[in-house]
N, C-alpha and C. Protein backbone atom coordinates (compact mmCIF):
# COMPACT_ATOMS: atom_id res chain seq x y z
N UNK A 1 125.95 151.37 129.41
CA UNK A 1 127.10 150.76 130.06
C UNK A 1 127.42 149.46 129.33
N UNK A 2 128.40 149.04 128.78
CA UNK A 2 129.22 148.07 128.10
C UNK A 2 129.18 147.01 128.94
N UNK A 3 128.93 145.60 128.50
CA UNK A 3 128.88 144.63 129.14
C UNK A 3 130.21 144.60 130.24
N UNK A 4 131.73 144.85 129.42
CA UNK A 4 132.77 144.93 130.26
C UNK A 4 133.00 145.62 131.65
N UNK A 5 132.29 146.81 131.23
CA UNK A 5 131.69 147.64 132.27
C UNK A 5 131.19 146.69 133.73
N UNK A 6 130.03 146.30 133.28
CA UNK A 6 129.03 145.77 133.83
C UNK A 6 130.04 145.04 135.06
N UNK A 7 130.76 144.40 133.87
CA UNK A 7 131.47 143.05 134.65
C UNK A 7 132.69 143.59 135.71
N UNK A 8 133.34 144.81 135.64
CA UNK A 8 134.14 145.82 136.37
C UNK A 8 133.76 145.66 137.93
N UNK A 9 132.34 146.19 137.07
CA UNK A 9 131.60 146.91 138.65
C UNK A 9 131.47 146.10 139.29
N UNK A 10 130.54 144.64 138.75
CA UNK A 10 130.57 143.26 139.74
C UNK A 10 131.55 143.51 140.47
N UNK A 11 132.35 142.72 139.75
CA UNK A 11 133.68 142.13 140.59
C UNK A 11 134.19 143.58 141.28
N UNK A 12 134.19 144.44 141.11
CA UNK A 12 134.69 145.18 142.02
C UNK A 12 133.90 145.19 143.23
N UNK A 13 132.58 145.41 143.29
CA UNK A 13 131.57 144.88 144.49
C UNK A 13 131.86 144.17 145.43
N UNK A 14 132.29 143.14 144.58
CA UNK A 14 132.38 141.28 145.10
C UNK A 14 133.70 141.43 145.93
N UNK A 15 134.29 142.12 145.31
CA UNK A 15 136.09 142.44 145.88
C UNK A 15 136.17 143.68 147.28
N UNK A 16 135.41 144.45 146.71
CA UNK A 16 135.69 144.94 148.70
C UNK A 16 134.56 145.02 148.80
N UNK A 17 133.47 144.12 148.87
CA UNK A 17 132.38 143.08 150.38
C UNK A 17 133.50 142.49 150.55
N UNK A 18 134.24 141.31 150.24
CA UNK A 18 135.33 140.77 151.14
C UNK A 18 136.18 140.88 151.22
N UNK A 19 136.65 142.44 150.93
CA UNK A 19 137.82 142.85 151.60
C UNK A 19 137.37 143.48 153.44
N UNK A 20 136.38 143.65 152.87
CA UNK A 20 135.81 145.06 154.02
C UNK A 20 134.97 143.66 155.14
N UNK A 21 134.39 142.65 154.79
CA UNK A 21 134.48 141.58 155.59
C UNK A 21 135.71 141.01 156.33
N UNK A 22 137.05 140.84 155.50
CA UNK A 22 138.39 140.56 156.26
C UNK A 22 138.78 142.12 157.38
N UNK A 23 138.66 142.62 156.51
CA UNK A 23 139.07 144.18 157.78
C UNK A 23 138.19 144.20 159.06
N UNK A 24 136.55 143.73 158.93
CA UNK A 24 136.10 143.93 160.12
C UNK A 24 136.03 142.64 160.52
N UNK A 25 136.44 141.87 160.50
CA UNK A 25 136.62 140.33 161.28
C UNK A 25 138.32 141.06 161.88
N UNK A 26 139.14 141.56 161.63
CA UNK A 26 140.07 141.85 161.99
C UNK A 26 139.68 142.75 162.92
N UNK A 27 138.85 143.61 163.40
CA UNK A 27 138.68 144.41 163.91
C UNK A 27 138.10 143.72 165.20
N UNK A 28 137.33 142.62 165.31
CA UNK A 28 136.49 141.86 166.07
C UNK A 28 137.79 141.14 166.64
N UNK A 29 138.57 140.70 165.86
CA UNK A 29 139.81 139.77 167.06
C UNK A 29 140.71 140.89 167.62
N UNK A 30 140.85 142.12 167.05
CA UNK A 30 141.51 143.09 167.93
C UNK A 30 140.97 143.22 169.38
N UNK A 31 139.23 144.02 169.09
CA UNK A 31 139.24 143.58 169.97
C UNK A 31 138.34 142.78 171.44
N UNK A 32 139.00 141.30 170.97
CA UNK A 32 138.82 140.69 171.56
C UNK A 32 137.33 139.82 171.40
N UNK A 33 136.43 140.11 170.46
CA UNK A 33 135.16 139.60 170.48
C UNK A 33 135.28 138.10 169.59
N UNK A 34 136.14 137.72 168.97
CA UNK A 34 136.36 136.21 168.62
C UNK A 34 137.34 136.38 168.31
N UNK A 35 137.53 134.60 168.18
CA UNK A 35 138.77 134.30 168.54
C UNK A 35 139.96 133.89 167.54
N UNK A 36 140.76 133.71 167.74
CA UNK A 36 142.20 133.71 166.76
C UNK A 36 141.33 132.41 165.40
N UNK A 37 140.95 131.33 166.23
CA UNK A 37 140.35 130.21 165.31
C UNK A 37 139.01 131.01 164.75
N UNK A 38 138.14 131.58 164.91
CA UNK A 38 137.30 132.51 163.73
C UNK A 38 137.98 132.91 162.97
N UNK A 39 138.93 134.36 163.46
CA UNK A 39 140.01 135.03 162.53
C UNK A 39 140.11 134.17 160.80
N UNK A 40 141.01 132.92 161.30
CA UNK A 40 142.22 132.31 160.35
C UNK A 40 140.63 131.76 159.77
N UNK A 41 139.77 131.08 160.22
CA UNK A 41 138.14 130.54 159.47
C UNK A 41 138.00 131.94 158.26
N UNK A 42 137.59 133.13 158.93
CA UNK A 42 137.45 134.55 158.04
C UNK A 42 138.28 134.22 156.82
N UNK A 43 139.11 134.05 157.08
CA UNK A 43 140.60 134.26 156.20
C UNK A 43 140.70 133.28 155.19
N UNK A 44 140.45 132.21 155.41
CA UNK A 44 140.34 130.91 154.62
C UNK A 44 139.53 131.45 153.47
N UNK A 45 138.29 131.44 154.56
CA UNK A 45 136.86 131.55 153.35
C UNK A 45 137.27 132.76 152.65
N UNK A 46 137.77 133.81 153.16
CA UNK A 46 137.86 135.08 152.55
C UNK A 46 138.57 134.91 150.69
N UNK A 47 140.22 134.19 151.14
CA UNK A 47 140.83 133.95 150.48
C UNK A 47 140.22 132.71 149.20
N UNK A 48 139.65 132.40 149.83
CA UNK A 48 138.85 131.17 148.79
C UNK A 48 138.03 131.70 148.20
N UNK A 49 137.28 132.78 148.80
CA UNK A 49 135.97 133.07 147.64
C UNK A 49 137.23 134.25 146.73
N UNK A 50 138.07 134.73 147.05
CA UNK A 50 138.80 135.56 145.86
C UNK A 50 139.39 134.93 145.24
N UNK A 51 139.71 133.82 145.24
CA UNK A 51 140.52 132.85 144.59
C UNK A 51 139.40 132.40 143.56
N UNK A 52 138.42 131.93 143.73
CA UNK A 52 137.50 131.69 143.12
C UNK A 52 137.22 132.68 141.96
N UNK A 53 136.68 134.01 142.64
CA UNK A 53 136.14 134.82 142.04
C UNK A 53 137.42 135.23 140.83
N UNK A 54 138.59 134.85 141.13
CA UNK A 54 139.91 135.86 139.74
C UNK A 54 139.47 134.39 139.04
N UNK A 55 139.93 133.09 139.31
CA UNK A 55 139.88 132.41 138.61
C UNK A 55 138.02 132.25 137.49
N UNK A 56 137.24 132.84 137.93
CA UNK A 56 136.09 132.38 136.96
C UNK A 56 136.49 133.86 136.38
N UNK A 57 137.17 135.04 136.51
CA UNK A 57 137.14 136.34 136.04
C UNK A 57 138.43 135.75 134.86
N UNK A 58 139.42 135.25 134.81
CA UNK A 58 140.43 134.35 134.29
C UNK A 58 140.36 133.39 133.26
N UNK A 59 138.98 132.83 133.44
CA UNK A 59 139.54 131.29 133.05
C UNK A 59 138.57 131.40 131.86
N UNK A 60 138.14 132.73 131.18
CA UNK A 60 138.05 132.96 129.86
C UNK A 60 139.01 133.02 128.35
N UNK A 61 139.91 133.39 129.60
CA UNK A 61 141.02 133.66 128.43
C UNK A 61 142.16 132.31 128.25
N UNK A 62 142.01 131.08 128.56
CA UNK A 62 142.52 129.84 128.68
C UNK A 62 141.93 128.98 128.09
N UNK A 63 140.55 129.62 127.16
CA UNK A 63 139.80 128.51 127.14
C UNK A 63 140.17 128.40 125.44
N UNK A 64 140.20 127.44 124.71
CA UNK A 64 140.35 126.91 123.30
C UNK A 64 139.72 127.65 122.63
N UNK A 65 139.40 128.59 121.21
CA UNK A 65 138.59 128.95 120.47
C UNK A 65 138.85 128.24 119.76
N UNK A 66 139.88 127.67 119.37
CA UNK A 66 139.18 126.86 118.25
C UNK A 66 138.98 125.19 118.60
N UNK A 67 138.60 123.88 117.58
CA UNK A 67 138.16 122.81 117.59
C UNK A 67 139.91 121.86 117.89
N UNK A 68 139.92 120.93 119.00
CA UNK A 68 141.63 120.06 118.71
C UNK A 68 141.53 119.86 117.26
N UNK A 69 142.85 119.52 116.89
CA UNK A 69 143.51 119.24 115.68
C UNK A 69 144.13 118.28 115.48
N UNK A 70 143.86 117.21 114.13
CA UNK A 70 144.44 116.07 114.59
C UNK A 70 145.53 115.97 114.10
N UNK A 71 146.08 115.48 114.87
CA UNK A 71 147.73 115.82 114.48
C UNK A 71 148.51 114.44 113.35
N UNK A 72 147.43 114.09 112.71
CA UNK A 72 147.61 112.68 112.03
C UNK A 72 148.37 112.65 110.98
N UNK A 73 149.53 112.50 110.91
CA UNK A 73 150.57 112.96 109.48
C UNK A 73 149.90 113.18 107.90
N UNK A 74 150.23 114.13 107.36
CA UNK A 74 149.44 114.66 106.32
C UNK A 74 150.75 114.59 104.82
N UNK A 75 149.74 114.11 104.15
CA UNK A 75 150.97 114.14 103.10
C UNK A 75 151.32 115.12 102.36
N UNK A 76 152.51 115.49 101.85
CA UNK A 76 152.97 116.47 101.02
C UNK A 76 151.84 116.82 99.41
N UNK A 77 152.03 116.12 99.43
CA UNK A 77 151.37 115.83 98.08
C UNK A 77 149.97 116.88 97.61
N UNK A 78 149.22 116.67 98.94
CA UNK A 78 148.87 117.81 99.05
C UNK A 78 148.84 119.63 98.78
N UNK A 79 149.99 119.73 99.15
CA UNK A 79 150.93 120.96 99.06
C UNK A 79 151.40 121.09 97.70
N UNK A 80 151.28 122.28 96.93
CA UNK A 80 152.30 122.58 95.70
C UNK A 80 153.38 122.86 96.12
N UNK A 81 154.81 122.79 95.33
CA UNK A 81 156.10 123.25 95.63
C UNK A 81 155.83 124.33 96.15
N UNK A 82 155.21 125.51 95.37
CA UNK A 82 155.55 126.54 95.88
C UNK A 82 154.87 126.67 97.34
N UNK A 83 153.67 126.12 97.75
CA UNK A 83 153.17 126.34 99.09
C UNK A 83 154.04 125.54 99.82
N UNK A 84 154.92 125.04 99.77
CA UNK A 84 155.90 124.14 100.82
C UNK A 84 156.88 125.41 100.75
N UNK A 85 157.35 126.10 99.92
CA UNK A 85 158.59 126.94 100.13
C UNK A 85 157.99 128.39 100.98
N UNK A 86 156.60 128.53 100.69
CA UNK A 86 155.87 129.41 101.05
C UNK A 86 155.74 129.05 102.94
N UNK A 87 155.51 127.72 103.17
CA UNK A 87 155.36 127.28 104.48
C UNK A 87 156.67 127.36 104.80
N UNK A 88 157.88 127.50 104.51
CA UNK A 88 158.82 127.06 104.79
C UNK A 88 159.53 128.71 105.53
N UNK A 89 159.13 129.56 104.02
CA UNK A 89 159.88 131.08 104.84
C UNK A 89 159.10 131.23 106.08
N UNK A 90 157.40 131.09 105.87
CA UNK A 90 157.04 131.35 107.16
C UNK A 90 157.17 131.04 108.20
N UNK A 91 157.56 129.90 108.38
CA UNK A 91 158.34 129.13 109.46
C UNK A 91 159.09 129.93 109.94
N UNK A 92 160.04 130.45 109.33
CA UNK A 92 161.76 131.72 109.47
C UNK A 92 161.37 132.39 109.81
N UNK A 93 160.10 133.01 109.97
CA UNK A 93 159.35 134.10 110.63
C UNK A 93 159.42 135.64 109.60
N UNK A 94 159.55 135.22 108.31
CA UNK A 94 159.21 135.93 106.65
C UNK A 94 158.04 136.90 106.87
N UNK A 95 157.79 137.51 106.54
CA UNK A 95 156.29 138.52 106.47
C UNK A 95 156.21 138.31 104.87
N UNK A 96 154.73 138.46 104.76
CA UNK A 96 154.77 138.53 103.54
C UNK A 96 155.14 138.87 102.26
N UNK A 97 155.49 140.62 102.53
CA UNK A 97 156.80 141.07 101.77
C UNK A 97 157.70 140.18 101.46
N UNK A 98 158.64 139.70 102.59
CA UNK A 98 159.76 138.89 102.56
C UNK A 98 159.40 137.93 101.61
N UNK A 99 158.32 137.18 101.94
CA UNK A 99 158.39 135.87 100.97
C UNK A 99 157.77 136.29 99.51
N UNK A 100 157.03 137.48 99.32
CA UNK A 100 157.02 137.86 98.09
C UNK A 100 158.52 138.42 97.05
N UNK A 101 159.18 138.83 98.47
CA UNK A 101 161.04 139.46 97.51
C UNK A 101 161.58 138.31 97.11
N UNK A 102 161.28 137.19 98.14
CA UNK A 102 162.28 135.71 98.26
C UNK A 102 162.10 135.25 96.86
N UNK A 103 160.51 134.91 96.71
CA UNK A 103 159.85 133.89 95.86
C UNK A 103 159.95 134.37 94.24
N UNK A 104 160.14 136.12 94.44
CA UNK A 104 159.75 136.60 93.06
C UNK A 104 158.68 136.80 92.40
N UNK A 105 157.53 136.98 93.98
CA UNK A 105 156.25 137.03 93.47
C UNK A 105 155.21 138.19 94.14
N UNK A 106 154.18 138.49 93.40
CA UNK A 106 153.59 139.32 94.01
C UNK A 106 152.84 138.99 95.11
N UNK A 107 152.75 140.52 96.47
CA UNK A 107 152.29 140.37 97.60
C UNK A 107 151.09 139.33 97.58
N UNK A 108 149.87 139.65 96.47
CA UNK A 108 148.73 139.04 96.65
C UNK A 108 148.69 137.89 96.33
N UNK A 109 150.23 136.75 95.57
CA UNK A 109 149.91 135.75 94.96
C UNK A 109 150.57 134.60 96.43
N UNK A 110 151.16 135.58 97.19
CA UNK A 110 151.65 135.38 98.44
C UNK A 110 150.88 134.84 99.40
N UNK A 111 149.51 136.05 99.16
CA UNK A 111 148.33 135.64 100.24
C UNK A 111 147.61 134.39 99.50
N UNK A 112 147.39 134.42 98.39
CA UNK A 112 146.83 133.10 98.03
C UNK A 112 147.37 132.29 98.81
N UNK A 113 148.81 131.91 98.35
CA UNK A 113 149.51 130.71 98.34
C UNK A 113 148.84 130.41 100.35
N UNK A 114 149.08 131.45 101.10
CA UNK A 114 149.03 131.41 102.66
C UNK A 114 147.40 130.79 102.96
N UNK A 115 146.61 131.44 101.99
CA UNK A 115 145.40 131.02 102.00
C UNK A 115 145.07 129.88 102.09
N UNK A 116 145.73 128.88 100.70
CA UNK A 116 145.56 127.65 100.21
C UNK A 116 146.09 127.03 101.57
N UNK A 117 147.13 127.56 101.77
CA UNK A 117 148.06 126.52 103.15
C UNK A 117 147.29 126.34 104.51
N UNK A 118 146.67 127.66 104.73
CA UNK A 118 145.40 127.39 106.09
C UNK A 118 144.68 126.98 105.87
N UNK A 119 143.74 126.83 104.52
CA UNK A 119 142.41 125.97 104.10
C UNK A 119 143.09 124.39 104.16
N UNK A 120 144.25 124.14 104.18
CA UNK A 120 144.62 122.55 103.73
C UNK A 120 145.01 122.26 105.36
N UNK A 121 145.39 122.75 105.86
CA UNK A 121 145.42 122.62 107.04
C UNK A 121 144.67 122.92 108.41
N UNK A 122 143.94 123.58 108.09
CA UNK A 122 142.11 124.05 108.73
C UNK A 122 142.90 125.17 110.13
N UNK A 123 143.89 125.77 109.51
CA UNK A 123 144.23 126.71 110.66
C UNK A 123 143.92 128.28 110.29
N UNK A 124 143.98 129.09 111.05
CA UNK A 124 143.68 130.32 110.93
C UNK A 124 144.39 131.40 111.09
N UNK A 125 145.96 130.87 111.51
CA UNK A 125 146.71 132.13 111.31
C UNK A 125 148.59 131.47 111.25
N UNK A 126 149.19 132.56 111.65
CA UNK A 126 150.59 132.11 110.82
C UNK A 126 151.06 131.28 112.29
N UNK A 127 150.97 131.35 113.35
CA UNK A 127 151.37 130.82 114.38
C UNK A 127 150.97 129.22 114.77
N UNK A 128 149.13 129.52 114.67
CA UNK A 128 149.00 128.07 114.45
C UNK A 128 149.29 127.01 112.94
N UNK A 129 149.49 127.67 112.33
CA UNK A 129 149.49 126.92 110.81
C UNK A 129 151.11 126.41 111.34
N UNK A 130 152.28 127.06 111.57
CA UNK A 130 153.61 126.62 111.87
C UNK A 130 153.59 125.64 112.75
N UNK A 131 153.04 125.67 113.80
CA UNK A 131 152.88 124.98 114.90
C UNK A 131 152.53 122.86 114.19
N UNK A 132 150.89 123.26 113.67
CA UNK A 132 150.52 121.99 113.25
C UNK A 132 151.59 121.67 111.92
N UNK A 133 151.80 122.21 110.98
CA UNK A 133 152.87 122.38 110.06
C UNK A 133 154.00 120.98 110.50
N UNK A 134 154.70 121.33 111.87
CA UNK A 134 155.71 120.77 112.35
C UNK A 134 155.36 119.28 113.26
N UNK A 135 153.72 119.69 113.48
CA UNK A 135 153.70 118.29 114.27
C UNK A 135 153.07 117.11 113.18
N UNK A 136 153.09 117.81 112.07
CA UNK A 136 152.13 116.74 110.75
C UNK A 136 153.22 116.38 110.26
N UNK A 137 154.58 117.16 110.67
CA UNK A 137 156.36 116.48 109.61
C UNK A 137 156.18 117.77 108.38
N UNK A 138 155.69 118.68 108.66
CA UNK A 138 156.13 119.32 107.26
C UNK A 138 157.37 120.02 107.48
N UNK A 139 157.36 120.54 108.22
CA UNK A 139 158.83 121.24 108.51
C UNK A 139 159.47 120.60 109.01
């Protein structure tokens, strides 16, 4: 069984014990064995421990993989012409093709150039590289 698995079954467990806890606390104020103020108590806690339980099932996928970035203006200089024109189609949202038809160059001298531009900028793909790109002033 796959860890994901694993983690299914939990939370499915966890999810009707307190569902099936709210149904029979509902069943107890039907009838009549406590009272409206237990009920809405049930209900609170009920709703709080599921609230709980999505948010720690959740709050994996929110979390940073990578390290902040400092967003401290970076100089051009850095950059060859051509990796500035190279940053520049990608920006336009270019695929590599594109900026290999644009530039007049081959696919793989393409990936270099993309290479050099994430190693100088310590990013790892075309979304974040644009992103810091624009907050360092390159674009």
């Amino acid at each position: 069984m796959t860890t994901i698995s694993k983690q299914i079954l939990k939370y499915g467990v966890l999810v009707f014990l307190l569902i099936s806890v709210f149904q029979y606390s509902q069943l107890l104020f039907e009838f009549n064995i406590i009272s409206l103020d237990t009920l809405i108590s049930f209900i609170v806690i009920i709703s709080s421990a599921l609230g709980l339980l999505i948010s720690k099932v959740y709050s994996y996928k929110t979390k940073t993989l990578v390290e902040p970035i400092n967003l401290a203006p970076i100089e051009t200089t850095l950059f060859t012409k051509r990796e500035l024109e190279v940053l520049l189609l990608l920006s336009k949202g270019y695929t590599n093709i594109q900026i290999s038809n644009e530039l007049f160059v081959s696919p793989n001298t393409t990936k270099t150039h993309l290479s050099n531009i994430y190693s100088k900028l310590g990013t790892r793909n075309r979304v974040q590289t644009i992103r810091i790109a624009q907050n360092k002033g390159l674009l």
